[in-house]
Protein backbone atom coordinates (compact mmCIF):
# COMPACT_ATOMS: atom_id res chain seq x y z
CA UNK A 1 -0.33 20.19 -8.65
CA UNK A 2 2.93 18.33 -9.77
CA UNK A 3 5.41 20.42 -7.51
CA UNK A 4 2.74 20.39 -4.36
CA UNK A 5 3.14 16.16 -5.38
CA UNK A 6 7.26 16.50 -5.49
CA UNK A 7 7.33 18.16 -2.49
CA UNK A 8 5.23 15.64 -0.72
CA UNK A 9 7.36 12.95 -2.11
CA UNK A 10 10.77 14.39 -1.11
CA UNK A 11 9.49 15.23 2.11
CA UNK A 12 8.71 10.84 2.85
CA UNK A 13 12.43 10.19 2.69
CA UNK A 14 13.58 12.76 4.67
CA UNK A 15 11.02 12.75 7.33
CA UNK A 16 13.50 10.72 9.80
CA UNK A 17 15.87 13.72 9.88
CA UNK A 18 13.25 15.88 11.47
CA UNK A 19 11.36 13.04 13.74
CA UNK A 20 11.97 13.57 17.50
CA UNK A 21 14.06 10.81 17.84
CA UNK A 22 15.61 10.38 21.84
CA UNK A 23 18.85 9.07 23.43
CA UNK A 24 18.84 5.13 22.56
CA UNK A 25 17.25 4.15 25.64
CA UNK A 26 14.32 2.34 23.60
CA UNK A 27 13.81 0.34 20.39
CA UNK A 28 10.70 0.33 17.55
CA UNK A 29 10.95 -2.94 15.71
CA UNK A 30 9.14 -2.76 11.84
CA UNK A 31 7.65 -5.63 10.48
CA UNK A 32 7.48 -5.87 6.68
CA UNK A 33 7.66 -8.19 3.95
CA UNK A 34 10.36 -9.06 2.23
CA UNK A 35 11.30 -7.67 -1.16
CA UNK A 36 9.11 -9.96 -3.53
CA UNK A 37 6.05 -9.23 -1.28
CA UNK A 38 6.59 -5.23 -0.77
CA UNK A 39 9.87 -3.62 -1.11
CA UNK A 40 8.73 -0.57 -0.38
CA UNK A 41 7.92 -1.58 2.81
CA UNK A 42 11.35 -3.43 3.52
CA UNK A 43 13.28 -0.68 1.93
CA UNK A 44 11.18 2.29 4.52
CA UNK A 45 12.20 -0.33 7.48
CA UNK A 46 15.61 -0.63 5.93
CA UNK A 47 16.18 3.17 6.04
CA UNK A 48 14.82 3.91 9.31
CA UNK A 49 17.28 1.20 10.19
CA UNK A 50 20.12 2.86 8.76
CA UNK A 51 19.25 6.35 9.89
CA UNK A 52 18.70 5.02 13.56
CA UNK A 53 20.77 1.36 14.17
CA UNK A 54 20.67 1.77 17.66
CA UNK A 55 16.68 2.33 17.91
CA UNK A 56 14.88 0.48 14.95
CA UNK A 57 15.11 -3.33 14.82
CA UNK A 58 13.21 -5.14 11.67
CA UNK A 59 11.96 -8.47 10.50
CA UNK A 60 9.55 -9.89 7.80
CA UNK A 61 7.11 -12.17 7.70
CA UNK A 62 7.13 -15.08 5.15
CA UNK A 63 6.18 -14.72 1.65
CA UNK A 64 3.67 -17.75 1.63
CA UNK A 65 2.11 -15.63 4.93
CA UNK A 66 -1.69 -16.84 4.54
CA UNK A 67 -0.42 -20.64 5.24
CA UNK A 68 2.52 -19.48 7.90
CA UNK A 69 0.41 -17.55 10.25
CA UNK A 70 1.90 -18.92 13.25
CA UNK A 71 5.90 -18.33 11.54
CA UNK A 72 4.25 -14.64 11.31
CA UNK A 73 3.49 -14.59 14.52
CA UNK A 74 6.44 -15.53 15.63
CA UNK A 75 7.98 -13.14 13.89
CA UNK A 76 6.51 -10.30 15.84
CA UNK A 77 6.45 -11.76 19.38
CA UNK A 78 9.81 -12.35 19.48
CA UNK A 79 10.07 -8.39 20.07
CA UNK A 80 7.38 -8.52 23.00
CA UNK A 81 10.71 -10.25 24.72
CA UNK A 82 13.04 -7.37 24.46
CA UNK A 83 11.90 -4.90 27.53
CA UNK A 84 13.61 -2.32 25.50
CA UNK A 85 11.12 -2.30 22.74
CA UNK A 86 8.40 0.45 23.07
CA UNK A 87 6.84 0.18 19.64
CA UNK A 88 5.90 -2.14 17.10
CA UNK A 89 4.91 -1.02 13.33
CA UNK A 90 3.66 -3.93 11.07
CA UNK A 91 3.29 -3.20 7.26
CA UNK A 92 1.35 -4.72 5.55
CA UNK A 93 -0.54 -6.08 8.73
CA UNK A 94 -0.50 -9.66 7.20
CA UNK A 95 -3.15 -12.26 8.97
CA UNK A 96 -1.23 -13.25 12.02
CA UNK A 97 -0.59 -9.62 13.06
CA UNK A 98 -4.41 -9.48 14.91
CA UNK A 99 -3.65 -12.01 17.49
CA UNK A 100 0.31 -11.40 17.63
CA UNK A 101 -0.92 -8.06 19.20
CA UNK A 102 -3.38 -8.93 21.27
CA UNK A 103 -1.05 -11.16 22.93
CA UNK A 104 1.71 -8.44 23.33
CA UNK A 105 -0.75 -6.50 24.59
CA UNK A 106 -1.91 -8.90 27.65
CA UNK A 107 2.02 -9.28 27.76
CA UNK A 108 3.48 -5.94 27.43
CA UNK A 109 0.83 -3.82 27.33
CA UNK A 110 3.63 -0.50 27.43
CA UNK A 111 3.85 -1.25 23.95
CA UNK A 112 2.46 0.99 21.02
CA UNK A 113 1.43 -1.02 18.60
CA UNK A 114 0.71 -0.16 14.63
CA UNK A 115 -1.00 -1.99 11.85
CA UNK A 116 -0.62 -0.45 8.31
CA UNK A 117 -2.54 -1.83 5.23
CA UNK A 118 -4.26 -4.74 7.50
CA UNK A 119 -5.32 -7.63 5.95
CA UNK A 120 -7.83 -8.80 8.86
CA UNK A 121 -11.47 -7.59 9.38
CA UNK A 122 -11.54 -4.08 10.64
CA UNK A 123 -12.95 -5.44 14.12
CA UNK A 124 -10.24 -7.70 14.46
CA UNK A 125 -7.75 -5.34 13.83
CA UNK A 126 -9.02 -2.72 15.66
CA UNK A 127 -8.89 -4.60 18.79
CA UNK A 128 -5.92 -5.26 18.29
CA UNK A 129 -3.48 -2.67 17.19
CA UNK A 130 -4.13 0.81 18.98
CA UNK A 131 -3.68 2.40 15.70
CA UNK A 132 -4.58 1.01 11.74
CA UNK A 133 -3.37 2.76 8.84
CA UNK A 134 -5.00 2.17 5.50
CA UNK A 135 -4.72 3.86 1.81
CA UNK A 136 -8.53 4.53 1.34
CA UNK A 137 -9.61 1.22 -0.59
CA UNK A 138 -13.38 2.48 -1.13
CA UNK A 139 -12.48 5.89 -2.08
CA UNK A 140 -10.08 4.40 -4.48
CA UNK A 141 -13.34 2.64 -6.07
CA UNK A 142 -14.73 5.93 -6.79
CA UNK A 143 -11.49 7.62 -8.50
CA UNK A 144 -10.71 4.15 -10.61
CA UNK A 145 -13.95 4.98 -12.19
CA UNK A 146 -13.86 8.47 -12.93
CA UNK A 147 -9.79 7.49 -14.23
CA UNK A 148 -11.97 5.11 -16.89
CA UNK A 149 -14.18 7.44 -17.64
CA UNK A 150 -11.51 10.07 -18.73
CA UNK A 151 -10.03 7.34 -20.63
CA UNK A 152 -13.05 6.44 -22.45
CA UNK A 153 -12.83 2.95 -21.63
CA UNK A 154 -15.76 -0.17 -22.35
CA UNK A 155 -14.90 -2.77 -20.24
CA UNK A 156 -12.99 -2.88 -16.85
CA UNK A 157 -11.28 -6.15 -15.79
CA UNK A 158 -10.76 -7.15 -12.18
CA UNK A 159 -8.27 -9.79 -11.03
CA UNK A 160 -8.94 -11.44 -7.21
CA UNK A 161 -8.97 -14.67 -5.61
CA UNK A 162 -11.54 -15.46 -2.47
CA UNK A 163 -8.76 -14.58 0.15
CA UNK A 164 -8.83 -11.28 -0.66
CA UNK A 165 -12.53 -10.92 -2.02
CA UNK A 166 -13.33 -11.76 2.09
CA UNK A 167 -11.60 -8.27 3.04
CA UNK A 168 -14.44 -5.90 3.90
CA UNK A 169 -12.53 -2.68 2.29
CA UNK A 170 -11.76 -4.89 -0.81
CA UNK A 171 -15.25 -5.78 -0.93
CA UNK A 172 -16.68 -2.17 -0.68
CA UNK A 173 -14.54 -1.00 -3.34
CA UNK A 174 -14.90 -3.79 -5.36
CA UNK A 175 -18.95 -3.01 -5.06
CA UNK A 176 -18.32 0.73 -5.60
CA UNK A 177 -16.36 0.33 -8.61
CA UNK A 178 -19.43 -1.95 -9.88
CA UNK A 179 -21.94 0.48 -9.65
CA UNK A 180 -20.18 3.68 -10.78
CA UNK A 181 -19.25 1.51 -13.68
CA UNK A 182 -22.42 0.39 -14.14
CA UNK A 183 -24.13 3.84 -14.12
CA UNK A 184 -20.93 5.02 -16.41
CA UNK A 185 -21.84 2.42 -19.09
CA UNK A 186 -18.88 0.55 -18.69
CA UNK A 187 -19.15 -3.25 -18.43
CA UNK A 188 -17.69 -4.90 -15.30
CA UNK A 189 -16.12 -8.41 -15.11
CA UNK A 190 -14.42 -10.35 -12.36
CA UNK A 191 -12.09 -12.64 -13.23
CA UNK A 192 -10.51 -15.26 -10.79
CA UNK A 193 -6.79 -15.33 -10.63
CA UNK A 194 -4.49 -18.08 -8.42
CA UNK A 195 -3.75 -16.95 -5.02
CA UNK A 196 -0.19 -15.98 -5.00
CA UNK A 197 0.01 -17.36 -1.23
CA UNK A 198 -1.64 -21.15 -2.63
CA UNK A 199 0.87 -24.31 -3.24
CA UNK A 200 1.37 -23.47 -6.77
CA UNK A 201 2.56 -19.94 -5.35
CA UNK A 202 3.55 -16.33 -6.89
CA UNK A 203 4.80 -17.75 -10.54
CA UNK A 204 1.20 -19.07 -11.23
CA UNK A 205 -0.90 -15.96 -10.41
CA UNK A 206 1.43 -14.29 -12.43
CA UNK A 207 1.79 -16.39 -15.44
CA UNK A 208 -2.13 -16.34 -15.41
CA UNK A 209 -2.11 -12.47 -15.86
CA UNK A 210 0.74 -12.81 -18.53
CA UNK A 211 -1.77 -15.13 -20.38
CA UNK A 212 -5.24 -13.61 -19.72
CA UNK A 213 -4.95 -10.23 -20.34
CA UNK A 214 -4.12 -10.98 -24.43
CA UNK A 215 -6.51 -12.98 -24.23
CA UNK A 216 -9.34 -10.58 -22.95
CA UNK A 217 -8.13 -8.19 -25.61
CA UNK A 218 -8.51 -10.40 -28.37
CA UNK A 219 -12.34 -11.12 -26.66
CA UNK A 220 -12.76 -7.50 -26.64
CA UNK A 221 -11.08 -6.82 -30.25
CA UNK A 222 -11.52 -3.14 -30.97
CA UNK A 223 -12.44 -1.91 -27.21
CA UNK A 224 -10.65 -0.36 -24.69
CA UNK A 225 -10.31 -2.39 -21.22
CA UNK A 226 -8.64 -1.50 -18.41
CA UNK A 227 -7.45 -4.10 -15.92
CA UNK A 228 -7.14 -3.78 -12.34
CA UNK A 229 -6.00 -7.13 -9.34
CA UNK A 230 -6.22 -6.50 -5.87
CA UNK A 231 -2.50 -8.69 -5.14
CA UNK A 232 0.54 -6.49 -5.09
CA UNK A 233 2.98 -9.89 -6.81
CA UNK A 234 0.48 -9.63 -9.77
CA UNK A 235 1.00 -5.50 -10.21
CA UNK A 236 3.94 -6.44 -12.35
CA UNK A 237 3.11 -8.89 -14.98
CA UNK A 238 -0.17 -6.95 -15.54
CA UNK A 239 1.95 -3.97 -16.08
CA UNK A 240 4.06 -6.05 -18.88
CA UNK A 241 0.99 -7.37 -20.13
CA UNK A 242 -0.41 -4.07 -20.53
CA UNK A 243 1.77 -2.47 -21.67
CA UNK A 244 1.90 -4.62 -24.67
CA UNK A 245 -1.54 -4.19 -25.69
CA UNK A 246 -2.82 -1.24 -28.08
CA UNK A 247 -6.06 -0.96 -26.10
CA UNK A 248 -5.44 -1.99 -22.54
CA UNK A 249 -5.43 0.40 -19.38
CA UNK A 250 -4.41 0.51 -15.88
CA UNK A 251 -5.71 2.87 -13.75
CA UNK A 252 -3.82 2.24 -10.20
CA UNK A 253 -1.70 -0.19 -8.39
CA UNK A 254 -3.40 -2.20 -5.08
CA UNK A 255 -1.19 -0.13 -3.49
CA UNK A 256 -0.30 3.22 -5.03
CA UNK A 257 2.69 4.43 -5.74
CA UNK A 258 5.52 5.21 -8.54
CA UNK A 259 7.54 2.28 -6.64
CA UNK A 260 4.78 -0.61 -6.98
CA UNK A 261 6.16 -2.96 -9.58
CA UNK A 262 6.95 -0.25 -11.88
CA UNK A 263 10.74 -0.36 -12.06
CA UNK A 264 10.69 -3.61 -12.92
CA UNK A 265 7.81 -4.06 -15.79
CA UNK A 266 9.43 -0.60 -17.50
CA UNK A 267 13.06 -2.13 -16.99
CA UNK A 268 13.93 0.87 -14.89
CA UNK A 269 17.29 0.37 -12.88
CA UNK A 270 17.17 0.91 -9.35
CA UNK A 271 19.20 0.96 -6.28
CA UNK A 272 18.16 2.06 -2.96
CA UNK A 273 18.47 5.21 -3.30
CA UNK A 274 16.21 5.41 -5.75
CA UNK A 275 13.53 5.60 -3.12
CA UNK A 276 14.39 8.59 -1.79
CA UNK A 277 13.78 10.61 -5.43
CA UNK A 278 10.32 9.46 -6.64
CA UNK A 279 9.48 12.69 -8.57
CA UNK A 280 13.03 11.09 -10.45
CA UNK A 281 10.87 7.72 -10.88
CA UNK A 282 7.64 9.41 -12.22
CA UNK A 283 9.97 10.97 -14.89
CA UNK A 284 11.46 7.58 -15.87
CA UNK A 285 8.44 5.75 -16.26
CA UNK A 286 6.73 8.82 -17.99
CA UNK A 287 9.71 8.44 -20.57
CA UNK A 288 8.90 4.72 -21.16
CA UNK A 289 5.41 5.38 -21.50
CA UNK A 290 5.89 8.14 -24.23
CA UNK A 291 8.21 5.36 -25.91
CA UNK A 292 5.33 3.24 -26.04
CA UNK A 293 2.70 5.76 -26.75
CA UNK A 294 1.12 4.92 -23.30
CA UNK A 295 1.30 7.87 -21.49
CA UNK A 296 -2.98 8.33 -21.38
CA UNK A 297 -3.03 4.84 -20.13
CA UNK A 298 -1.48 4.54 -17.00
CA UNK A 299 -1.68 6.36 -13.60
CA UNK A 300 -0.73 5.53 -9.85
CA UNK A 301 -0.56 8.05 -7.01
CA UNK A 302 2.82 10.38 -7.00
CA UNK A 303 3.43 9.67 -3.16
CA UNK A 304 4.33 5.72 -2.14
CA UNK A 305 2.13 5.61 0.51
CA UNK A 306 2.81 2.50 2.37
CA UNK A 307 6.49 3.86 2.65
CA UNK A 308 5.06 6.77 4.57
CA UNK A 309 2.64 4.81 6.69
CA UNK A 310 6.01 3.37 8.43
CA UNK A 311 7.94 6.71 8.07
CA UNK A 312 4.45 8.53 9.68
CA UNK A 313 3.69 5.78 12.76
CA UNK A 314 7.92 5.80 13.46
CA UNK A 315 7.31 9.42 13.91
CA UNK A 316 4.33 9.18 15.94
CA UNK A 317 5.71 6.09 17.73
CA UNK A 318 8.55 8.56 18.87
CA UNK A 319 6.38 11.39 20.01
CA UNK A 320 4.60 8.56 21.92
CA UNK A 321 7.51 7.48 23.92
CA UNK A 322 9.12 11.02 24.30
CA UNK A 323 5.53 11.48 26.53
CA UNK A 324 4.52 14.44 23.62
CA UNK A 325 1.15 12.59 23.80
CA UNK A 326 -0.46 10.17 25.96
CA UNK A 327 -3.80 8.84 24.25
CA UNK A 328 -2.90 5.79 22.39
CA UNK A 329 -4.78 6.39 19.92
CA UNK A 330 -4.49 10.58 19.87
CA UNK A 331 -6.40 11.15 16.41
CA UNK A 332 -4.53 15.20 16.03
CA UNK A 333 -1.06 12.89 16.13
CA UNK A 334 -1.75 10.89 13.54
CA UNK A 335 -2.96 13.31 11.15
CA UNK A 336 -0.50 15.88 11.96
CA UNK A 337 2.44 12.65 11.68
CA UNK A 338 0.52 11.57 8.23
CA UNK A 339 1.03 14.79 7.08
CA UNK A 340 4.77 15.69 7.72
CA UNK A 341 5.57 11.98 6.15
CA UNK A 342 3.77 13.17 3.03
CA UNK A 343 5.56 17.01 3.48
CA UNK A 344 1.78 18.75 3.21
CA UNK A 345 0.01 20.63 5.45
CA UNK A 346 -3.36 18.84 4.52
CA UNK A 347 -4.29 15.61 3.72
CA UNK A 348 -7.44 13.45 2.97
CA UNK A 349 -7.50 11.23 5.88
CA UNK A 350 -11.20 9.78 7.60
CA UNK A 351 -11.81 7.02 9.85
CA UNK A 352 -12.85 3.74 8.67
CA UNK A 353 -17.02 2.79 8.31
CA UNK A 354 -18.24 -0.18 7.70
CA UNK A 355 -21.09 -1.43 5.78
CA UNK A 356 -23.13 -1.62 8.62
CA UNK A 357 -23.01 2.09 9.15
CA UNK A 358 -20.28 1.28 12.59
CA UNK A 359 -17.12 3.59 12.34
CA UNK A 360 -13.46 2.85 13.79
CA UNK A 361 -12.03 5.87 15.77
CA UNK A 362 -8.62 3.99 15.39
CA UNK A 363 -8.66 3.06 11.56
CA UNK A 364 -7.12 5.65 9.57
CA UNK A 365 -7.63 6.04 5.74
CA UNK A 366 -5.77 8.31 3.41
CA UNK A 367 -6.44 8.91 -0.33
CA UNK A 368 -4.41 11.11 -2.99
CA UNK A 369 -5.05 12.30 -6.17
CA UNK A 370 -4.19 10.24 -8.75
CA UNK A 371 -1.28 10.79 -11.26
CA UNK A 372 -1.64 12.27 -15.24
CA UNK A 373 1.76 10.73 -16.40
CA UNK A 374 1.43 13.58 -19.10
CA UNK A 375 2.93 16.24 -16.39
CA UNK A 376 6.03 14.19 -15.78
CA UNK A 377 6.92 13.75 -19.36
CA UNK A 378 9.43 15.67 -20.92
């Protein structure tokens, strides 16, 4: 399993290379957010941008996003004025993304355009964007669990705020994991953290985790919790704060990946070029885990999978424009693009259903197996 994993994750970086890329006659513009928010995300823009200066252009949306909607939108209409742009890839599909599109598409409606990890209800989103990308959030409810159960854990903690407790995916995994853990025997609490995007901002969300999470373990004395937030600027402290504690566990990142908040809460170094060699990351925060006897208490997935959402839709994007494929939305492209960013032949990828039994030909989810840091420590 490991070197099926490293080959997947050498293959994300190195996609561009092979991606039928034309003359410079067009332009994709990728919208991320900026470092503190998701640096994957900025640093997959950033190398597209590199690889291809002539062809991608790039641009984030503000950190305090939920309260700057319009500054978000903004942010991606200003490329519906360029008649050389063709494509338009937004990661993490922030609120403000939904009716950004739909505009561009009354305006420009040559454009392709690309939601990844959307943040808007599914039939907002889906209107909007002609294709949504998505890590499979309910499917991750279902392997959290089992990940606890392995562990042998008691009680499972799990950090949101009402923003994010109104996204439907959020809300069916948050519902799955209650179940399986209920049927497991393994006691579920919620816990209500600060919103990271509220006027007190990032530093109190995470100074809550920094404080909470001792204290849960000293409510809990002598059993083993696991914690788990749905906000990628907590993923860190809760890492630190785990990490510290005898009997705490984290199953998975929001978004999962050897990249998400990692290098920081194991004081790894990192440039970036350290993106392009995560089997090189697993290692290094396998060997900080061993330090710490942690190495049974942590897992994420081996393959950063927002990175290859962007590195996947530039691909497809390009296929798009070269005329390889004319349905907007051509279901065979997307899989066969998911697959050569994650360098398999097969992956786990559905299309999104709601709770009311409707499904979304255009929403894409992909899951992956989650990591045993045992196999990367040496």
């Amino acid at each position: 399993m490991k070197k099926l994993l490293c080959a997947m994750l050498s293959a994300v970086m190195l996609l561009a290379v092979a991606s039928p890329v034309l003359a410079a006659d067009y332009k994709i513009a990728i919208v991320t957010g900026t470092t503190s928010q998701g640096e994957e995300e900025f640093r997959a823009a950033e190398f597209l941008q590199n690889e291809y200066p002539d062809i991608v252009l790039t641009a984030t949306y503000p950190d305090n996003f939920s309260s700057e909607i319009e500054a978000t939108k903004a942010n991606i209409l200003q490329f519906a004025f360029d008649p050389d742009v063709k494509a338009i890839i937004m990661c993490q599909a922030v609120p403000g993304c939904a009716p950004a599109f739909q505009e561009i598409k009354e305006m420009r409606p040559d454009i392709l355009l690309i939601a990844a990890v959307p943040q808007e209800a599914a039939a907002t989103i889906t209107a909007a964007a002609d294709v949504v990308l998505y890590s499979d959030e309910p499917a991750q409810g279902t392997q959290i669990v089992d990940t606890l159960k392995n562990w042998g854990v008691d009680v499972f903690i799990h950090y949101s705020f009402p923003r994010h407790m109104a996204m439907e995916t959020i809300v069916a995994r948050h519902k799955i994991m209650e179940e399986a853990c209920a049927e497991a025997g393994i006691e579920f609490i919620d816990r209500t953290a600060p919103d990271p995007t509220a006027e007190a901002g990032p530093t109190a969300s995470q100074q809550f985790i920094l404080e909470n999470v001792p204290a849960v373990m000293a409510e809990f004395e002598g059993k083993k919790v696991a914690f788990y937030t749905t906000n990628c600027g907590m993923q860190e402290p809760l890492q630190v704060a785990v990490l510290a504690q005898e009997n705490a566990y984290y199953p998975l990142p929001c978004c999962p990946s050897p990249y998400h908040a990692f290098p920081a809460s194991m004081e790894i170094g990192v440039d970036e070029n350290s993106y392009g060699d995560p089997e090189a990351m697993l290692e290094q925060i396998a060997a900080v885990l061993a330090a710490k006897d942690a190495l049974g208490r942590f897992s994420t997935w081996a393959l950063p999978v927002n990175m290859a959402f962007i590195q996947g839709a530039f691909e497809y994007a390009t296929k798009f424009i070269a005329g390889e494929f004319t349905d907007r939305n051509d279901a065979e492209q997307v899989y066969a693009t998911l697959c050569d960013a994650a360098g398999v032949e097969n992956l786990d990828v559905g299309t999104y259903v709601d709770a009311n039994g409707h499904e979304y030909d255009n929403y894409y989810m992909v899951l992956l197996p989650a990591v045993d840091f045992h196999d990367y420590a040496k």
